[in-house]
Protein backbone atom coordinates (compact mmCIF):
# COMPACT_ATOMS: atom_id res chain seq x y z
CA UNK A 1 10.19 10.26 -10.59
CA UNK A 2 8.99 13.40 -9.25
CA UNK A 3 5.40 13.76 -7.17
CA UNK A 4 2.67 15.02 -8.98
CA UNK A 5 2.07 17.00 -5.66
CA UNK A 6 5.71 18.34 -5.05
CA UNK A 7 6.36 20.28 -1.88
CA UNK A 8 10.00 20.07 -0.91
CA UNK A 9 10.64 21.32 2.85
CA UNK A 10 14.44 21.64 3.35
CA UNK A 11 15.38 20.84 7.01
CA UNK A 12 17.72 22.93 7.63
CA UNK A 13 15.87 25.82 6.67
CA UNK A 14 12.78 25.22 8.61
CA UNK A 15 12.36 26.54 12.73
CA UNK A 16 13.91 24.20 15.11
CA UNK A 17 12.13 25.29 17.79
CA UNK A 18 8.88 24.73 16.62
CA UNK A 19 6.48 23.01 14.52
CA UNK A 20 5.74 23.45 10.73
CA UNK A 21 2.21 22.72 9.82
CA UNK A 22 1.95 21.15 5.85
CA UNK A 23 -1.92 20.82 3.92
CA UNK A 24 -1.90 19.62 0.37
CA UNK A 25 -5.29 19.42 -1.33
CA UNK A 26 -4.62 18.19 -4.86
CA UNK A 27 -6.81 20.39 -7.85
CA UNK A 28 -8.69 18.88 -9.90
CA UNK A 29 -5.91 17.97 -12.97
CA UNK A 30 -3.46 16.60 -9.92
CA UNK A 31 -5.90 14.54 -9.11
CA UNK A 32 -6.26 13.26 -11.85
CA UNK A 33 -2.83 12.90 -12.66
CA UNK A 34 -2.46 10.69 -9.54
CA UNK A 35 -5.09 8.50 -10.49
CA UNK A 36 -3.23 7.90 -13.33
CA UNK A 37 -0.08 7.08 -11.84
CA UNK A 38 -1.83 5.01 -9.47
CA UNK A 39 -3.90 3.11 -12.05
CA UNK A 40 -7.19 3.38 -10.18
CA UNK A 41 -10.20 5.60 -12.15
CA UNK A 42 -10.09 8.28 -10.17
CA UNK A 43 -9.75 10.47 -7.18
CA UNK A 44 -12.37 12.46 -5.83
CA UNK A 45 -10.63 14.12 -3.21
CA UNK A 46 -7.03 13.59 -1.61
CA UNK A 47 -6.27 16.09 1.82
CA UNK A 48 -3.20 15.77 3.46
CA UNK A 49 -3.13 17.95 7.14
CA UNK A 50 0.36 17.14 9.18
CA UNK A 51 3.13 18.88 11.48
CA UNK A 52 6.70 18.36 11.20
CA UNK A 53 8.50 18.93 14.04
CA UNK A 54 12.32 18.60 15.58
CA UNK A 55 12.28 15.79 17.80
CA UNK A 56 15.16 15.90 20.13
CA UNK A 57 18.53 16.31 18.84
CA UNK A 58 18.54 16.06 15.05
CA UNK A 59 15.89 13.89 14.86
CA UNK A 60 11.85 15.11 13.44
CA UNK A 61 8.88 13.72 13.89
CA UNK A 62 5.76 13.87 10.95
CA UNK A 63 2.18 13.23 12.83
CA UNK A 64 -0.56 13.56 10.20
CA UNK A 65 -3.56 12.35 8.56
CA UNK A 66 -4.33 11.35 5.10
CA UNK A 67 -8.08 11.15 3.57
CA UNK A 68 -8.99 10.54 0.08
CA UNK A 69 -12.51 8.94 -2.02
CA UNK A 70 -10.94 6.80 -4.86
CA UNK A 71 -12.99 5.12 -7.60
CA UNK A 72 -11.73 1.80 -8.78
CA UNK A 73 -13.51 -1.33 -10.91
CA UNK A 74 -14.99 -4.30 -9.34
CA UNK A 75 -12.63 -7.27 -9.64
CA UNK A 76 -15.52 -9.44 -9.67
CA UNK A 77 -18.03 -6.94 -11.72
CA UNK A 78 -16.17 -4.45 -13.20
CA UNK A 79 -18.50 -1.68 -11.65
CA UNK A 80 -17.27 0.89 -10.50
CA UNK A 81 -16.42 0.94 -6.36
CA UNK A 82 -15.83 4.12 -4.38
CA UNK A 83 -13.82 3.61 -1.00
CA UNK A 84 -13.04 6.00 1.40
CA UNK A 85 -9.57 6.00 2.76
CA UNK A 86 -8.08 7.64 6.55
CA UNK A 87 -4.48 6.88 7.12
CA UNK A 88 -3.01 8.69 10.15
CA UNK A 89 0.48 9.05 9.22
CA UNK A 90 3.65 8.74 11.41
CA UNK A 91 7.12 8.92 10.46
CA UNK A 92 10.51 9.81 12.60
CA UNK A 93 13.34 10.87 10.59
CA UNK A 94 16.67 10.28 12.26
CA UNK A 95 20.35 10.28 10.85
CA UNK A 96 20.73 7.36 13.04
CA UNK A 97 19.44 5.26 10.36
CA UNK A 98 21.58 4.41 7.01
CA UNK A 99 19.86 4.84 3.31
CA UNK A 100 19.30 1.60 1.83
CA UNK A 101 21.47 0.84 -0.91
CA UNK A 102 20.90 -3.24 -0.76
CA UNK A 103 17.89 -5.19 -2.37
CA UNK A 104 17.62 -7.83 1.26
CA UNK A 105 17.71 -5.33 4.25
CA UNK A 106 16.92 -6.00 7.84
CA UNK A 107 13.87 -4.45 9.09
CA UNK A 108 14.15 -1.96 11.62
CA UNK A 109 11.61 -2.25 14.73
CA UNK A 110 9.82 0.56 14.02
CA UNK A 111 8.39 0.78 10.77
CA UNK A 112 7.67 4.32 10.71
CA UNK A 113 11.51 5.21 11.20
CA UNK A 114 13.18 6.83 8.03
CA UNK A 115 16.92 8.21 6.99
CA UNK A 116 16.49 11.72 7.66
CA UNK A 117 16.64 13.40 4.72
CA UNK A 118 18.12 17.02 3.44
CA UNK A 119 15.02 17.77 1.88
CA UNK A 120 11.49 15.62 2.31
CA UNK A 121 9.13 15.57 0.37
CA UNK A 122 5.74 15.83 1.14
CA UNK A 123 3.93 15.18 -1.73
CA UNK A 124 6.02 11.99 -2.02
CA UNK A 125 5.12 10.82 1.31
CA UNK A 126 1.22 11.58 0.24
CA UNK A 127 1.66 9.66 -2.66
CA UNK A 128 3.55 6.89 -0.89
CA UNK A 129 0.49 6.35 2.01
CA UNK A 130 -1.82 6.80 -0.57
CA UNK A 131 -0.38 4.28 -2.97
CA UNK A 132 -0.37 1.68 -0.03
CA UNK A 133 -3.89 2.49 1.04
CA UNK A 134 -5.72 2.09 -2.19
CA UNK A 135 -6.99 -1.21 -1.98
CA UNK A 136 -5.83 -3.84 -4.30
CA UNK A 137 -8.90 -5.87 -5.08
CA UNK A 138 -12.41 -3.60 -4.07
CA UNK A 139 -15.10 -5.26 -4.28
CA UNK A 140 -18.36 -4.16 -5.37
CA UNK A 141 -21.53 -4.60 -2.59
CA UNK A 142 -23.36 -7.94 -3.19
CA UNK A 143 -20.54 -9.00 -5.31
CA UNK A 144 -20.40 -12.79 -5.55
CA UNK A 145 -17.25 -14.64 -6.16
CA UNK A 146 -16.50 -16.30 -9.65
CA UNK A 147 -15.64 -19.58 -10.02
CA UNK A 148 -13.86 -20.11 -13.26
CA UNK A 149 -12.23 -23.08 -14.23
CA UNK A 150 -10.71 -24.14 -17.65
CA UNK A 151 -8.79 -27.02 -19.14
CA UNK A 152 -7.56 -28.30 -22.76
CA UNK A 153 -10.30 -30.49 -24.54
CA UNK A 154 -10.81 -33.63 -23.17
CA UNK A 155 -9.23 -33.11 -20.12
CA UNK A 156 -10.51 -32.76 -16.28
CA UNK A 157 -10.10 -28.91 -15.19
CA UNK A 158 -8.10 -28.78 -12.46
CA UNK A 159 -9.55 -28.65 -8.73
CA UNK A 160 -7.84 -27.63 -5.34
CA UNK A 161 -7.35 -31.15 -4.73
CA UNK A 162 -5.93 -32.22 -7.84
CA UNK A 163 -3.18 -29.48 -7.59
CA UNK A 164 -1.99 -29.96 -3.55
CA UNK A 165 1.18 -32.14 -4.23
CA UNK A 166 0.70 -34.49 -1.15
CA UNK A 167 -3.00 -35.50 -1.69
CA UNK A 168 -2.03 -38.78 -4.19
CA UNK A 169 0.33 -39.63 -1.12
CA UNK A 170 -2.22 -39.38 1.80
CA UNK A 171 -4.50 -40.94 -0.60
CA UNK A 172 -1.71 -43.85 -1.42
CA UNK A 173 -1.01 -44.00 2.32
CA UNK A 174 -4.65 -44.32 3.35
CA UNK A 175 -4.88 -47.56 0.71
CA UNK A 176 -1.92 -49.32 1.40
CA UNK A 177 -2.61 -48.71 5.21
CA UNK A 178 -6.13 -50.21 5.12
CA UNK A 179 -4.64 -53.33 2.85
CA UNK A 180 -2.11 -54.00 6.28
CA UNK A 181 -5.32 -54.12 8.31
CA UNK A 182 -7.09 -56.50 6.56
């Protein structure tokens, strides 16, 4: 699926003695397009500012920083919640590193190392951070939590304690070890 934000930067065409600056600043339908492939309400302003640079050998490093206002519904309320996100962003591309073509993979060390690709992306990196820095369940202030509960008629809802597997044991335990006692 291609980036709402596309801006392909071919490797080997760019200088390898020195850096490349990148800025994306979404318009106003991008935006909105991303909020819709995100699934939040909407994006108020997304600016990506980082430098690519060669990094000894083949290798290139991306410093940068990502800052965007997203509006998303309360999971408690359903009001709406604006957050303010700043990601600095960090990646090393290297060929030293394979693509991976298996669904269990050992993790590298560094999480920030990638397979250096022919051409990267950088609207699918800003989508990527972005994606990963909207958060999952905001909260609106003063919020309180919810406790729901439900159960069939005529029977007990079901309680933290009713559903840990070992409590009937301990509880077993606790009565047949106080009978020895006695």
């Amino acid at each position: 699926m291609r980036p709402v934000l596309s801006h392909p930067l071919r490797l080997a065409d760019l200088p390898q003695r020195k850096p490349t600056a990148i800025r994306l600043v979404p318009d106003a339908g991008e935006l909105e397009s991303l909020a819709d492939r995100l699934g939040v309400d909407a994006f108020r302003k997304v600016r990506f500012e980082a430098v690519l640079a060669p990094d000894g050998g083949r290798d290139w490093l991306l410093k940068g920083h990502l800052g965007a206002t997203v509006v998303q519904p309360c999971r408690v309320t359903t009001d709406p919640v604006t957050t303010r996100i700043e990601e600095d962003v960090v990646r090393r591309y290297t060929p030293d590193v394979a693509e991976v073509t298996e669904e269990e993979v050992e993790m590298t060390e560094d999480e920030n190392v990638e397979p250096l690709p022919a051409v990267l992306d950088a609207g699918d990196l800003l989508e990527e951070v972005l994606a990963l820095a909207v958060p999952d369940f905001p909260r609106a202030e003063g919020a309180e939590d919810i406790d729901l509960s439900a159960a069939p008629p005529g029977a007990e809802p079901l309680t933290e304690e009713s559903v840990k597997p070992f409590a009937g044991l301990a509880a077993l335990r606790d009565k047949l070890g106080g009978a020895k006692d006695e």
